[in-house]
Protein backbone atom coordinates (compact mmCIF):
# COMPACT_ATOMS: atom_id res chain seq x y z
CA UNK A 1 0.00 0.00 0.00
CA UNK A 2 1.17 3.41 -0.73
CA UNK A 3 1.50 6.66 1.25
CA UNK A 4 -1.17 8.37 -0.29
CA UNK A 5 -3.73 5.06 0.12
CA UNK A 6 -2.31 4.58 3.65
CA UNK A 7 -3.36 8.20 4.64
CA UNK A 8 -6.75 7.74 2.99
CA UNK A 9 -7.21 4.85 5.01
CA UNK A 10 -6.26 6.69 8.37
CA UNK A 11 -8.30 9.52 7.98
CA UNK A 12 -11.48 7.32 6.99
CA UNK A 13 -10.82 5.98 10.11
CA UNK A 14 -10.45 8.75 12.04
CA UNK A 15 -13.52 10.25 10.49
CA UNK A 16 -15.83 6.53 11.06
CA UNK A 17 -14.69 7.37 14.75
CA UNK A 18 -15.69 10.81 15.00
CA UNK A 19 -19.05 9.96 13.11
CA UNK A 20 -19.91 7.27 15.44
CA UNK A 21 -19.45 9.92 18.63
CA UNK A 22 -21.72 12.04 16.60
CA UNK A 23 -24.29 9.02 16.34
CA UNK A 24 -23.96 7.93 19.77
CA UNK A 25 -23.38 11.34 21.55
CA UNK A 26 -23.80 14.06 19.25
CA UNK A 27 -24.12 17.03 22.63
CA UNK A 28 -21.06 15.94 23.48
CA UNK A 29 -19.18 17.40 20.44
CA UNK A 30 -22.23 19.57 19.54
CA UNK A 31 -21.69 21.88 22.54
CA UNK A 32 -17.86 22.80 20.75
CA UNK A 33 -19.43 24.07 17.74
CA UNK A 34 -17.67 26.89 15.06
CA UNK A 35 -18.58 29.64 17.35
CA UNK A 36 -14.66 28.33 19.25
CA UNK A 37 -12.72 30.03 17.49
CA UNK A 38 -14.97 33.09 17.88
CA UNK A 39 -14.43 32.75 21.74
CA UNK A 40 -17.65 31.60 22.28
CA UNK A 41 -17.41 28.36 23.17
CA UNK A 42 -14.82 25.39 24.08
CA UNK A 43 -11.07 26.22 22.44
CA UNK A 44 -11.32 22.21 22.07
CA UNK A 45 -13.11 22.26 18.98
CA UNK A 46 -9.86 23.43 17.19
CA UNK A 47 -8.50 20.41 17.63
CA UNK A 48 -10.90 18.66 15.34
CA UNK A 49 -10.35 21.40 12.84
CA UNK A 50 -6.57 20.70 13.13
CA UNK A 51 -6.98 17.09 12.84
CA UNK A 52 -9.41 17.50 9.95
CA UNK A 53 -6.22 19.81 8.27
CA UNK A 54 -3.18 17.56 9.55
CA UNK A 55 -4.81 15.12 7.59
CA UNK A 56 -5.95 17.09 4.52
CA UNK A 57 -1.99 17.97 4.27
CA UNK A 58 -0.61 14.05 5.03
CA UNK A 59 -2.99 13.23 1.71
CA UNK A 60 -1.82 16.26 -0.58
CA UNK A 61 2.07 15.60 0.40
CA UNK A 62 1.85 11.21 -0.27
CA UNK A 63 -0.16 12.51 -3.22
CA UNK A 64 2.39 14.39 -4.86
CA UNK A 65 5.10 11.95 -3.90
CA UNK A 66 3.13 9.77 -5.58
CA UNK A 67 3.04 11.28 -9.06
């Protein structure tokens, strides 16, 4: 398997994760919403937003080494 499939793979995971929370107990991760980096509610929330970018840029980087 290649870098670029491998981080496909990993971030479908990580996203099946977080979409089962949401299922299961959507307040939870509700309660962070957009409004975090506004100041308006948990600073936590960034850290899905970074997640959601560290793997946006893992994919883009095997990508190119790819081709």
């Amino acid at each position: 398997m290649n870098n670029a499939a491998f981080s496909i793979k990993a971030f479908a995971g990580y996203l099946f994760a977080l979409g089962a929370v949401l299922l299961i107990a959507p307040n939870v991760l509700l309660a962070l919403t957009a409004f975090a980096l506004l100041g308006l509610a948990n600073p936590m929330l960034a850290l899905f937003g970074a997640m959601d970018l560290a793997g946006a840029l893992w994919t883009i980087a095997a990508l190119k080494k790819a081709a």
